[in-house]
C-alpha atoms as a PDB file:
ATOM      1  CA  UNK A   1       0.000   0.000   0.000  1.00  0.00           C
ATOM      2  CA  UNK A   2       2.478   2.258   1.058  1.00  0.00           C
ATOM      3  CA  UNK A   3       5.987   2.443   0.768  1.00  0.00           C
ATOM      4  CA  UNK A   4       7.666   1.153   3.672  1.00  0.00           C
ATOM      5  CA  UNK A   5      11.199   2.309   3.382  1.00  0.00           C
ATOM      6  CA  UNK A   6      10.052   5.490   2.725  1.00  0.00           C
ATOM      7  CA  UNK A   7       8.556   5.907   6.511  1.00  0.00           C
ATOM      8  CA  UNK A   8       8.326   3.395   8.680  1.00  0.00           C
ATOM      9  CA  UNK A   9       4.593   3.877   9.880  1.00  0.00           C
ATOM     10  CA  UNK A  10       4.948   0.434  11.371  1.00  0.00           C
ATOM     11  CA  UNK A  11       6.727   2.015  14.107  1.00  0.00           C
ATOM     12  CA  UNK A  12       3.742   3.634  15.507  1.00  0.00           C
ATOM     13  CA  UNK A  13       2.327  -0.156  16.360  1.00  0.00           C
ATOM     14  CA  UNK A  14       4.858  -1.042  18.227  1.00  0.00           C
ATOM     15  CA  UNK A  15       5.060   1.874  20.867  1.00  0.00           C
ATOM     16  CA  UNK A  16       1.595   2.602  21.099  1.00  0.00           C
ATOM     17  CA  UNK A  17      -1.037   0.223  19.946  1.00  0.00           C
ATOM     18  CA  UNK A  18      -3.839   2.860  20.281  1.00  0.00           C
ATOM     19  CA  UNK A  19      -1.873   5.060  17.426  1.00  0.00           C
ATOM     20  CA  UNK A  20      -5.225   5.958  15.882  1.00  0.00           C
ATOM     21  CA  UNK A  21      -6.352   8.277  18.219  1.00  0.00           C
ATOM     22  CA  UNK A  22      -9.467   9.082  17.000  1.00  0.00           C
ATOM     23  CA  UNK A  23     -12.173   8.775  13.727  1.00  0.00           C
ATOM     24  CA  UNK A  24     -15.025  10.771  12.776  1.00  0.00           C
ATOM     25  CA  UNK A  25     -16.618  10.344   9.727  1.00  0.00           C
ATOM     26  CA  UNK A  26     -14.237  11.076   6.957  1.00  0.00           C
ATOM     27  CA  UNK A  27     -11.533  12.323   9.453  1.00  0.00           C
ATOM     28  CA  UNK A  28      -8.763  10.086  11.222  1.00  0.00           C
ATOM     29  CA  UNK A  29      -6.014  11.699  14.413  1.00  0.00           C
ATOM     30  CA  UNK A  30      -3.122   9.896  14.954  1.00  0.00           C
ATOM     31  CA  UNK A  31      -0.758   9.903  17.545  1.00  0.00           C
ATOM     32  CA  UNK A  32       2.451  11.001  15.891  1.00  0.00           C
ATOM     33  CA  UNK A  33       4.946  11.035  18.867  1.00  0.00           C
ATOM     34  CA  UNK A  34       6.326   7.546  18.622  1.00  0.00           C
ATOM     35  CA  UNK A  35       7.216   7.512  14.734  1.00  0.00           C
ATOM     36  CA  UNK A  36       8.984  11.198  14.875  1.00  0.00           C
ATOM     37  CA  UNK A  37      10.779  10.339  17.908  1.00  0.00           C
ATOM     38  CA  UNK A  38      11.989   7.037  15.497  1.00  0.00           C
ATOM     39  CA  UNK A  39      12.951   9.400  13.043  1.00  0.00           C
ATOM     40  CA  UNK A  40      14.286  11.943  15.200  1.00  0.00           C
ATOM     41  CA  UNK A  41      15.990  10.419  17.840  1.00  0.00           C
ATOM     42  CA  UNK A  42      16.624  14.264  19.529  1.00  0.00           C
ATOM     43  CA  UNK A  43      13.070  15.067  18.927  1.00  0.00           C
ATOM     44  CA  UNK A  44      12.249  15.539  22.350  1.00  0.00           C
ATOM     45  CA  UNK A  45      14.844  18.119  23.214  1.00  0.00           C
ATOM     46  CA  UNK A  46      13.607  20.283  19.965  1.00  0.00           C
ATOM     47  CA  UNK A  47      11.534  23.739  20.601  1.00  0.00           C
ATOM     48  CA  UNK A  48       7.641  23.070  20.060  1.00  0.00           C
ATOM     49  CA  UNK A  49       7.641  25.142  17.295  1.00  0.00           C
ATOM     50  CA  UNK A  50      10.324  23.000  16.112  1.00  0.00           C
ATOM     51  CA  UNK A  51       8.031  19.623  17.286  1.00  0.00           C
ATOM     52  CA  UNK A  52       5.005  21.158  15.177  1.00  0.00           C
ATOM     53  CA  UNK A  53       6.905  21.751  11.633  1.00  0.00           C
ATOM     54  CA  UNK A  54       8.600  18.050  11.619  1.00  0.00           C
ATOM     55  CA  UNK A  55       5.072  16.681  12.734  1.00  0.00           C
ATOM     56  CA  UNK A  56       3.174  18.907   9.620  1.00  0.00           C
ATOM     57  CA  UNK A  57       6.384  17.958   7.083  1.00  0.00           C
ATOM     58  CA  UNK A  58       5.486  14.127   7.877  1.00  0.00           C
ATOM     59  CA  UNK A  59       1.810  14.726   7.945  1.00  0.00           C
ATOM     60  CA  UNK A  60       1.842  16.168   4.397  1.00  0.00           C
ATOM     61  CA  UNK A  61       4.551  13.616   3.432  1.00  0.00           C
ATOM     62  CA  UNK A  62       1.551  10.640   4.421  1.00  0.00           C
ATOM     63  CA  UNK A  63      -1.117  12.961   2.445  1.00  0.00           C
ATOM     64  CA  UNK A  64       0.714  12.830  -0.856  1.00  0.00           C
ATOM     65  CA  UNK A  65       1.685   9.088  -0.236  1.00  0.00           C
ATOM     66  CA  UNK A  66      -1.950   8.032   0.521  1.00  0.00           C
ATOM     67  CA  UNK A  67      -3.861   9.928  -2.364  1.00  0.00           C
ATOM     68  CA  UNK A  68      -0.647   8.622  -4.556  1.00  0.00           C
ATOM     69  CA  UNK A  69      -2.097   5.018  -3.666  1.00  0.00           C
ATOM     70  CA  UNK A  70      -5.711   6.207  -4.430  1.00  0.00           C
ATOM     71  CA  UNK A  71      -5.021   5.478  -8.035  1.00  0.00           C
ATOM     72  CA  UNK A  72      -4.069   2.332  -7.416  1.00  0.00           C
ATOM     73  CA  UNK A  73      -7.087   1.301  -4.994  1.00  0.00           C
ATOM     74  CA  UNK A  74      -9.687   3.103  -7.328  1.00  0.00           C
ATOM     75  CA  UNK A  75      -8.045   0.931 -10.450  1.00  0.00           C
ATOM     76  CA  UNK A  76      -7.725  -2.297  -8.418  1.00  0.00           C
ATOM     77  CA  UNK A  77     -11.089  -2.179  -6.180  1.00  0.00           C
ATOM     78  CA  UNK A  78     -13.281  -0.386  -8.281  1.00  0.00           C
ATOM     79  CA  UNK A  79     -12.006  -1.057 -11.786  1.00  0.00           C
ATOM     80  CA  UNK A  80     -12.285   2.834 -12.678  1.00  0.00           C
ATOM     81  CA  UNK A  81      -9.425   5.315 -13.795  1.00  0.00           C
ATOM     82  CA  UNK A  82     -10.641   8.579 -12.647  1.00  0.00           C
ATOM     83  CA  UNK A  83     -11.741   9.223  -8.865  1.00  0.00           C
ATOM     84  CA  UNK A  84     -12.232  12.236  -6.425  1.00  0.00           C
ATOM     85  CA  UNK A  85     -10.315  10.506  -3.653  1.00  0.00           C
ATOM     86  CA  UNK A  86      -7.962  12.667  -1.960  1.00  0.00           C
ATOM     87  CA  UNK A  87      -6.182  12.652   1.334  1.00  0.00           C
ATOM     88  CA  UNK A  88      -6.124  15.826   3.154  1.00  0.00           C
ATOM     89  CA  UNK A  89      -3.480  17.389   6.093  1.00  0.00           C
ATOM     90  CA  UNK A  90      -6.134  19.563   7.507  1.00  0.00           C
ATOM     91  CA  UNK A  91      -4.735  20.490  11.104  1.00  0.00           C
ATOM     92  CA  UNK A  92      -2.001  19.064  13.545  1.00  0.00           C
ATOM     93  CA  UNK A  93      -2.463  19.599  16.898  1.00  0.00           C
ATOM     94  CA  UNK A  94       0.265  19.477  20.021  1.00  0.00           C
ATOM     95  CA  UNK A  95      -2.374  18.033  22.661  1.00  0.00           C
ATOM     96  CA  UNK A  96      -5.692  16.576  22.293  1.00  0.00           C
ATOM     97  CA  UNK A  97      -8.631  15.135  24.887  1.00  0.00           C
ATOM     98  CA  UNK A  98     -11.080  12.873  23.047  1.00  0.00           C
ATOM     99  CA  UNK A  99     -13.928  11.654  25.404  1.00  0.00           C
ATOM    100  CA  UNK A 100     -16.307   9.965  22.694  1.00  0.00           C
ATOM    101  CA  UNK A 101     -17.617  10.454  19.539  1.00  0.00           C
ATOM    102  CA  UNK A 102     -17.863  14.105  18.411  1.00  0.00           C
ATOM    103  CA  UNK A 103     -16.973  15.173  22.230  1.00  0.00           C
ATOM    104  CA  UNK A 104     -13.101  16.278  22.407  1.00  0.00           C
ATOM    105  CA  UNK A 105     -10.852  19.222  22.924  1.00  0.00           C
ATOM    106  CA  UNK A 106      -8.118  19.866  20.724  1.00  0.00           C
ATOM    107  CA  UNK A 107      -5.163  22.303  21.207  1.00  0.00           C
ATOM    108  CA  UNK A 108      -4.044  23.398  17.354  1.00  0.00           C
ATOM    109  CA  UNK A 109      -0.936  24.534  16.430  1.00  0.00           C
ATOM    110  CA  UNK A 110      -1.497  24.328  12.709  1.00  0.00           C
ATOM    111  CA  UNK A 111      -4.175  24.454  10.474  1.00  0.00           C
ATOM    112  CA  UNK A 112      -3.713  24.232   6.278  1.00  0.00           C
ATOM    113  CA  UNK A 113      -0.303  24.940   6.707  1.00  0.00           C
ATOM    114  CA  UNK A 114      -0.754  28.445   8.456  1.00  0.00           C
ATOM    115  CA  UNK A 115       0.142  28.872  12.223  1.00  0.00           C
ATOM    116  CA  UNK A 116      -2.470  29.309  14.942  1.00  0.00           C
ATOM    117  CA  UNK A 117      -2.947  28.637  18.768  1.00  0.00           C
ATOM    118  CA  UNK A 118      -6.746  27.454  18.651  1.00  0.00           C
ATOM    119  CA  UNK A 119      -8.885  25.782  21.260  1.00  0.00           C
ATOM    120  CA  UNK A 120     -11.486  24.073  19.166  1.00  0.00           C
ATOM    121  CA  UNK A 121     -14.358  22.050  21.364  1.00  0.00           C
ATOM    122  CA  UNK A 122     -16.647  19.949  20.689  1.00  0.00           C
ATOM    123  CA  UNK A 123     -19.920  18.023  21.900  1.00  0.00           C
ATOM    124  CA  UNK A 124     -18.513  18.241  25.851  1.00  0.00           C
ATOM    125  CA  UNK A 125     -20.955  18.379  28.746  1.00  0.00           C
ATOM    126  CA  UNK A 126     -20.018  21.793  29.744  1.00  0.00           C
ATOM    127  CA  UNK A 127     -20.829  23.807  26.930  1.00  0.00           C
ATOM    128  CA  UNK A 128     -25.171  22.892  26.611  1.00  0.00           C
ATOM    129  CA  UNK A 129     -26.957  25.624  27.334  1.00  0.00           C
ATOM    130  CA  UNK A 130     -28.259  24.225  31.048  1.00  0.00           C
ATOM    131  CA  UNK A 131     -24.877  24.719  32.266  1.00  0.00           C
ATOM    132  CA  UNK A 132     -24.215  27.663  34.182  1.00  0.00           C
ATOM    133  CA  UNK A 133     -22.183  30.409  33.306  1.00  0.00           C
ATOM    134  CA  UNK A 134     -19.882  30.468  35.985  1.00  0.00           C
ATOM    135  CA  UNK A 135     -18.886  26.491  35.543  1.00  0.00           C
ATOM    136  CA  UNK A 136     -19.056  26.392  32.418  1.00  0.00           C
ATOM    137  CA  UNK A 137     -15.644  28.996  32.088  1.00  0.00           C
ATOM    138  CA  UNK A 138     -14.454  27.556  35.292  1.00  0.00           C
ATOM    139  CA  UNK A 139     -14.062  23.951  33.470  1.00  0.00           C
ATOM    140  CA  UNK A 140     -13.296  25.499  29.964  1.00  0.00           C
ATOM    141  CA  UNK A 141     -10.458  27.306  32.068  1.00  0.00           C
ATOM    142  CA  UNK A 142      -8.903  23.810  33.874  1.00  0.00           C
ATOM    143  CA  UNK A 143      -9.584  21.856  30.320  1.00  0.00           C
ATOM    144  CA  UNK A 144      -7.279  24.485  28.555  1.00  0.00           C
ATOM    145  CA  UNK A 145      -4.894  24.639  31.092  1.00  0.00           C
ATOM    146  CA  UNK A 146      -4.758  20.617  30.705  1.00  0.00           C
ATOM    147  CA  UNK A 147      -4.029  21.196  26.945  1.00  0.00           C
ATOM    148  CA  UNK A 148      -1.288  23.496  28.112  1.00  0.00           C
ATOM    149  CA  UNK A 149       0.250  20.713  30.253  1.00  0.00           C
ATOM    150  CA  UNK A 150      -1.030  21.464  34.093  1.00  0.00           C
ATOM    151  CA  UNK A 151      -0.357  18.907  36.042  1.00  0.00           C
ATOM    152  CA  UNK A 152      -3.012  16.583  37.833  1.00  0.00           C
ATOM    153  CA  UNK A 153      -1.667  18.016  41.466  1.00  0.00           C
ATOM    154  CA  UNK A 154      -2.226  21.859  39.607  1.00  0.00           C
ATOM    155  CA  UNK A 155      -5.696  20.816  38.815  1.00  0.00           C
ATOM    156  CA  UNK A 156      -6.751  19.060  41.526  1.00  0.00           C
ATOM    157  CA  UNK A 157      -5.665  22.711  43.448  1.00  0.00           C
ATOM    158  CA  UNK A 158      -7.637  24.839  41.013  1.00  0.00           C
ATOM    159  CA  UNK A 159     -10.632  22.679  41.796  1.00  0.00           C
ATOM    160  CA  UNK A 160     -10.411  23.239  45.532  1.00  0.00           C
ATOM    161  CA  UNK A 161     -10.031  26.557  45.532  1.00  0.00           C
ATOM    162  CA  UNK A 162     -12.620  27.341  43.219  1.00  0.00           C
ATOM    163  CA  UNK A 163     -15.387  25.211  45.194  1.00  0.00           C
ATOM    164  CA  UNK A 164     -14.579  27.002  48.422  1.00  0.00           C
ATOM    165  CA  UNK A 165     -15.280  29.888  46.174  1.00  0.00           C
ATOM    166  CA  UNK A 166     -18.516  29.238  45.911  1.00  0.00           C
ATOM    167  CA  UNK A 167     -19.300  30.120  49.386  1.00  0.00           C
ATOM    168  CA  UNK A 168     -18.989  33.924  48.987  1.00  0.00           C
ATOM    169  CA  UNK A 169     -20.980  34.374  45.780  1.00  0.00           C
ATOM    170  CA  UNK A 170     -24.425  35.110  44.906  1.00  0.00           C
ATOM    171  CA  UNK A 171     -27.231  32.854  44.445  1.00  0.00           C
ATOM    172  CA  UNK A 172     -27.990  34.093  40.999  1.00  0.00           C
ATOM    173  CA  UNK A 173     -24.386  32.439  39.415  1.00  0.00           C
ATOM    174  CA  UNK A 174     -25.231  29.191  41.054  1.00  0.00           C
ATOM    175  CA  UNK A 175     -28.272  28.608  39.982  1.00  0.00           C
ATOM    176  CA  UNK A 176     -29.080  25.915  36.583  1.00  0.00           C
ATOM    177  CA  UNK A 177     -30.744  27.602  34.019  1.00  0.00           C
ATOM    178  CA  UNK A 178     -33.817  26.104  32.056  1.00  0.00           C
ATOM    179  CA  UNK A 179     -37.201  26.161  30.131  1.00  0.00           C
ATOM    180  CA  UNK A 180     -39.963  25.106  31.992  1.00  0.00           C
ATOM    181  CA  UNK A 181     -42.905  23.409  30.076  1.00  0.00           C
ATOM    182  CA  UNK A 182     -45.309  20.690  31.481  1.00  0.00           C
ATOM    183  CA  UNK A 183     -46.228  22.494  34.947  1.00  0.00           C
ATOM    184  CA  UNK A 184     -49.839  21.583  34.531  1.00  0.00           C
ATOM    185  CA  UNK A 185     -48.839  17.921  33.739  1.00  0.00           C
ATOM    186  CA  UNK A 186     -47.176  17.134  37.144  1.00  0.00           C
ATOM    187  CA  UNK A 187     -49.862  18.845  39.130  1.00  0.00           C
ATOM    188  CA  UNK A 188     -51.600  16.500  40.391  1.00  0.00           C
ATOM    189  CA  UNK A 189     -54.062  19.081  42.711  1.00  0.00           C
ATOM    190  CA  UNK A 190     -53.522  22.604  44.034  1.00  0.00           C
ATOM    191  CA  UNK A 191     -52.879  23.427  47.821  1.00  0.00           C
ATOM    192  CA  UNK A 192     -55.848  22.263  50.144  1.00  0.00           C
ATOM    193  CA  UNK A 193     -57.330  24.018  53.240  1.00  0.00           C
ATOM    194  CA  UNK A 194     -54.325  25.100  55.383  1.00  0.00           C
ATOM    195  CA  UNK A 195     -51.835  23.527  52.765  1.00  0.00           C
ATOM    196  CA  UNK A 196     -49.076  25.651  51.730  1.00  0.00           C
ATOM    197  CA  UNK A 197     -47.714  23.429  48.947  1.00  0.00           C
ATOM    198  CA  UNK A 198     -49.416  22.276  45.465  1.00  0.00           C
ATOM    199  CA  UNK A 199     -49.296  18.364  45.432  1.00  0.00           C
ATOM    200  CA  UNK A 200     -47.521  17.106  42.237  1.00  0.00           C
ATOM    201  CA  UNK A 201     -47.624  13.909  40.433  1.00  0.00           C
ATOM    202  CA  UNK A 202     -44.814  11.221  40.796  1.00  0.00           C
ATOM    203  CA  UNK A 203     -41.841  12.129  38.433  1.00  0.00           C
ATOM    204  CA  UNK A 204     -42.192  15.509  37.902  1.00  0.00           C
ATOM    205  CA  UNK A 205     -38.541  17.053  36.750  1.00  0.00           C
ATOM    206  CA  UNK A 206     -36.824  18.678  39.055  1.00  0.00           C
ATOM    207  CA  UNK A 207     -36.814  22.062  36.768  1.00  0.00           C
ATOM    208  CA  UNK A 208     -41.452  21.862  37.231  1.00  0.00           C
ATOM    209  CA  UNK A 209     -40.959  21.095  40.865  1.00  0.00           C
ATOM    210  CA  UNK A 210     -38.589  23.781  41.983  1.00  0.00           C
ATOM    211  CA  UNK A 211     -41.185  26.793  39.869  1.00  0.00           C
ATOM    212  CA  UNK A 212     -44.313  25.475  41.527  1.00  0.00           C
ATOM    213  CA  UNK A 213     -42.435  25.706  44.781  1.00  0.00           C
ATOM    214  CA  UNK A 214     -41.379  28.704  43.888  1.00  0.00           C
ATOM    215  CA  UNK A 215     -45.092  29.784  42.916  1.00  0.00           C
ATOM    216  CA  UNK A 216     -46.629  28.433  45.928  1.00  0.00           C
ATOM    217  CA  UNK A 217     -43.723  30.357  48.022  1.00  0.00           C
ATOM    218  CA  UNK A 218     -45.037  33.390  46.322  1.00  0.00           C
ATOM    219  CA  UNK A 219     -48.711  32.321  46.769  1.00  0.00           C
ATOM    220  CA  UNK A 220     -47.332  32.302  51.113  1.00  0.00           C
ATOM    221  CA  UNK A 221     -45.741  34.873  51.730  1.00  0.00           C
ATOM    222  CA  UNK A 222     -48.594  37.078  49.137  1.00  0.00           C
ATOM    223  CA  UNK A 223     -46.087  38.511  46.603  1.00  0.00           C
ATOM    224  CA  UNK A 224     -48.254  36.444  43.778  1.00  0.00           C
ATOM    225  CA  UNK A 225     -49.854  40.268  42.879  1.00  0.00           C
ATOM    226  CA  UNK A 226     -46.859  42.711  42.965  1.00  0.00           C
ATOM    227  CA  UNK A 227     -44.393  39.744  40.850  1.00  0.00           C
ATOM    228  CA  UNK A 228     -44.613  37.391  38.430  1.00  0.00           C
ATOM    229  CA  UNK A 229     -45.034  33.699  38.775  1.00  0.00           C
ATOM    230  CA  UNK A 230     -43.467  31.314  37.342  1.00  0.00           C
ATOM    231  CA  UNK A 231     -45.848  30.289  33.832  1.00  0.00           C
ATOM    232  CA  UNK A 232     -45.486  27.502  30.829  1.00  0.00           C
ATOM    233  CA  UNK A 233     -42.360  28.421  28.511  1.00  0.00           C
ATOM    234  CA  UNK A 234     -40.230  30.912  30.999  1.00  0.00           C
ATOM    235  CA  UNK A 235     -36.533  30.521  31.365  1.00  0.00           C
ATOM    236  CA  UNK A 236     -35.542  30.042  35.363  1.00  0.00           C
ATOM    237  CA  UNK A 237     -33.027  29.325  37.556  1.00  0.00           C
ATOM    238  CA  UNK A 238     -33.015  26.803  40.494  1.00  0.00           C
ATOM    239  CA  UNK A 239     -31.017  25.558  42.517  1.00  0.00           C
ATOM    240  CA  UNK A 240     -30.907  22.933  45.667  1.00  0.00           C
ATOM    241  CA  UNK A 241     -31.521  23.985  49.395  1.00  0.00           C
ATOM    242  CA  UNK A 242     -30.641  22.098  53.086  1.00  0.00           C
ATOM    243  CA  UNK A 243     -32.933  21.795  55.131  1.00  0.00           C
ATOM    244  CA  UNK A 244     -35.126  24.542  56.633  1.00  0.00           C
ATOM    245  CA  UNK A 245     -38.986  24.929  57.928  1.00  0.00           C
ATOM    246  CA  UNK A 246     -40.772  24.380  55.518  1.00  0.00           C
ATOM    247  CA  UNK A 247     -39.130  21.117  53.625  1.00  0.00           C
ATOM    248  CA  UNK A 248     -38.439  22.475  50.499  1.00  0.00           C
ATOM    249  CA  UNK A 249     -35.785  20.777  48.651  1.00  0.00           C
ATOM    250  CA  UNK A 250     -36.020  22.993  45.258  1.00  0.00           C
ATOM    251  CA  UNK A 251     -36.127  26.396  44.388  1.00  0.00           C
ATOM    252  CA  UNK A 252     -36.837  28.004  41.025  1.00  0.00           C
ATOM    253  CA  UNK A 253     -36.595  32.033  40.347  1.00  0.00           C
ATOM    254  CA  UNK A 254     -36.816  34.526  37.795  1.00  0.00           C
ATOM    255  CA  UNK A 255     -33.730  37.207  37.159  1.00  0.00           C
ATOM    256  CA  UNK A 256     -35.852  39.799  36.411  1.00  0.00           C
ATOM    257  CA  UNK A 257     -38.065  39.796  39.132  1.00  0.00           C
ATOM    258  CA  UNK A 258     -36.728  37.859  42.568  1.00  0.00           C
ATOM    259  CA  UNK A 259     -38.506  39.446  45.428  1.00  0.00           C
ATOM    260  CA  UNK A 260     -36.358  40.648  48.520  1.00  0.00           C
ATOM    261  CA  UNK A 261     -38.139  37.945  50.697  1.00  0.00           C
ATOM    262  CA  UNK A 262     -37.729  35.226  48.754  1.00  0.00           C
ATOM    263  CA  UNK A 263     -34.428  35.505  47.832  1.00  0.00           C
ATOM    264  CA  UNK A 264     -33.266  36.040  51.698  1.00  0.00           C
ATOM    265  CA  UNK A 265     -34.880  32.595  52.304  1.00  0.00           C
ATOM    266  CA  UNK A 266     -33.005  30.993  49.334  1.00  0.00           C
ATOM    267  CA  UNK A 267     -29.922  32.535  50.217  1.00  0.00           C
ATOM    268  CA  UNK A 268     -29.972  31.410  54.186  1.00  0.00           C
ATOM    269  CA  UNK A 269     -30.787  27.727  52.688  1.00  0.00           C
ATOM    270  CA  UNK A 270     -29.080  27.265  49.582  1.00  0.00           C
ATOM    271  CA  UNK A 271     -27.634  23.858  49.314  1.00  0.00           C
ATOM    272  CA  UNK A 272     -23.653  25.197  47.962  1.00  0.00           C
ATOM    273  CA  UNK A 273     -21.859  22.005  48.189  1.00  0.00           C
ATOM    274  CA  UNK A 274     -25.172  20.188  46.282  1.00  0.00           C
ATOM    275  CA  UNK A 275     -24.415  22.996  43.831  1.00  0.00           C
ATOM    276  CA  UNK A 276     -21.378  21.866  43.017  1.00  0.00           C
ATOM    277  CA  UNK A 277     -22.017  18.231  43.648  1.00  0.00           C
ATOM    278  CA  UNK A 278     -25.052  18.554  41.374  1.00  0.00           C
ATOM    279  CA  UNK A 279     -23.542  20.141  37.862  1.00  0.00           C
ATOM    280  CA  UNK A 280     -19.680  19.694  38.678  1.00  0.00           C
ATOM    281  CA  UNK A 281     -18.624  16.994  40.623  1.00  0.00           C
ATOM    282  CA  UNK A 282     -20.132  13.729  38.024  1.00  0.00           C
ATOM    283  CA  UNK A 283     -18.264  15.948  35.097  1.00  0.00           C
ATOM    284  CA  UNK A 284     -15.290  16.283  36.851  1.00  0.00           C
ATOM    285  CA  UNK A 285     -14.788  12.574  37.711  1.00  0.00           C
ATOM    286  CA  UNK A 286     -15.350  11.434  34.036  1.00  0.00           C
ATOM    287  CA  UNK A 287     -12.957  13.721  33.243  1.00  0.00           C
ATOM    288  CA  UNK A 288     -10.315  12.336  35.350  1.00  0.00           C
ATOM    289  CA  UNK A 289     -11.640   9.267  34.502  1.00  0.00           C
ATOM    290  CA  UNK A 290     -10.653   9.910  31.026  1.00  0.00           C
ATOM    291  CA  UNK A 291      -7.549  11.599  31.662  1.00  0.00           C
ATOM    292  CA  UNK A 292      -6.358   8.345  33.604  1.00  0.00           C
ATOM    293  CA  UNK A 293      -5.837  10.318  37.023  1.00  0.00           C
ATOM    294  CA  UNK A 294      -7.597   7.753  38.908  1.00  0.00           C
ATOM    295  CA  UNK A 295     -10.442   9.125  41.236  1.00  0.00           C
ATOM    296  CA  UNK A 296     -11.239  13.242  42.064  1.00  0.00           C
ATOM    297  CA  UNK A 297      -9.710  14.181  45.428  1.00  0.00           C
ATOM    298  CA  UNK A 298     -11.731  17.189  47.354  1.00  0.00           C
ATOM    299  CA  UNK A 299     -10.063  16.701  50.544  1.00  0.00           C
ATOM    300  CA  UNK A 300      -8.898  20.024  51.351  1.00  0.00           C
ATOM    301  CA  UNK A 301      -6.466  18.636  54.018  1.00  0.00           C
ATOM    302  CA  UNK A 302      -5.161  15.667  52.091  1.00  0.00           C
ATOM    303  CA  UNK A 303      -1.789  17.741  51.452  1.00  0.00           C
ATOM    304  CA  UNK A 304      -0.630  17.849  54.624  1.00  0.00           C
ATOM    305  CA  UNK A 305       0.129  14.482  55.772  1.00  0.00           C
ATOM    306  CA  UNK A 306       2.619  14.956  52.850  1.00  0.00           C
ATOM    307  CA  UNK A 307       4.109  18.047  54.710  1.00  0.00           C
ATOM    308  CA  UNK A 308       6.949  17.734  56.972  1.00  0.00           C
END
């Protein structure tokens, strides 16, 4: 097929089985580093600059060898003399993170042959539209710092230090935003005599039970004619709270119109760890899962029985 003692690709077998990093439909990532350190014995001592023009000079070397060969496939497989088959170098890239299909992170350092420093993500759990603000560019932040080369013990730091964070700020950046649609659905029949809360039907989503707690709150405390409720089709917030009086475990809210004494109950009882727990904590241990780090450490004392 190809030309062996023009470059060894064999190589790449034998120091890393998993060479083929990654396919996608008509794209394929390899994992270059074994072959050019074959053919470069001082590769590792070069510059990265230096590490990204040998890896685009072989990747453009394979192109031409590869679409060279497509005459002979299309002749031998498909008995034909013309084709359209052509291989293309389209990027190289000096650190990747592939999770699944379509879900990656890719640090490139060339793309078509022109130099660039480009983050491209895709399909990753922190970049839907439920995820809020504030974790989304917190995990963005550690995932490009990764592709950067931070260490696991750098990470694990950040981590820390930003979920102690989350102590001093306001309800309103730790909330999950959503749509809510179905409230009518899940009710299953509206407060009775000397009932604060609407009773709802088994399996109503989280999202429908923290805005008719929030509208029955309203309803309690008689705020339901100076602000808005909570109707079919807005976008809230919500978040988790600990225990307090009244057994609420949810709590929707609306930015544009939070009423002073709601939001001083949601902001005595807001659930902060949950918070985290809730839309960081699952992500984070897949991603060290992935990463091979073994399991997600949030001791915040675990460093010091290594301190002497």
């Amino acid at each position: 097929m190809v030309n062996q003692e023009q470059i060894p690709w064999w190589i790449c077998k034998e120091d890393d089985k998993n060479f083929c990093t990654y396919v996608d439909t008509d794209s394929n990532y390899f994992h270059a580093e074994p072959l050019l350190k074959h053919l470069y014995p001082n590769f590792s001592e070069m510059s990265e600059e230096e590490q990204d023009d040998l890896l685009e000079k072989m990747a453009l070397k394979y192109q031409d060898l590869i679409t060279e060969y497509y005459d002979t496939l299309a002749e031998e497989a498909f008995n034909i003399n013309k084709h359209r088959l052509e291989m293309k170098t389209e990027c190289t890239i000096r650190s990747g993170f592939f999770s699944g299909k379509r879900r990656y992170a890719q640090y490139i350092t060339k793309k078509e042959g022109m130099k660039v420093e480009d983050i491209d993500v895709k399909g990753l759990d922190f970049m839907k539209s439920n995820f809020p603000p504030l974790f989304k560019k917190f995990f963005n932040g550690i995932l490009n710092k990764i592709l950067f080369g931070a260490t696991r013990s750098e990470i694990d730091q950040e981590i820390l230090e930003f979920k102690n964070s989350l102590n001093e700020l306001p309800l309103e950046l730790l909330g999950k935003p959503t749509g809510v649609k179905d409230i009518k659905k899940y009710v299953e029949r509206p407060p009775g005599a000397g009932n604060i809360f609407t009773v709802l039907k088994t399996g109503a989503p989280v999202n429908v039970k923290a805005a008719v707690r929030y509208n029955d709150f309203l309803r309690f405390k008689g705020l339901d004619k100076k602000h808005s409720q909570i109707v079919q089709g807005d976008k809230i917030k919500w978040v988790y709270l600990k225990d307090n009086p009244y057994k609420i475990d949810t709590m929707g809210f609306l930015d544009f119109d939070f009423p002073e004494g709601i939001r001083t109950f949601v902001e005595t009882y807001i659930d902060r760890n949950k918070a985290f727990d809730s839309i960081l904590k699952n992500k984070l241990e897949t991603f060290y899962k992935d990463l091979s780090w073994g399991s997600l450490t949030l001791n915040t004392h675990v460093n010091n029985f290594f301190s002497f």
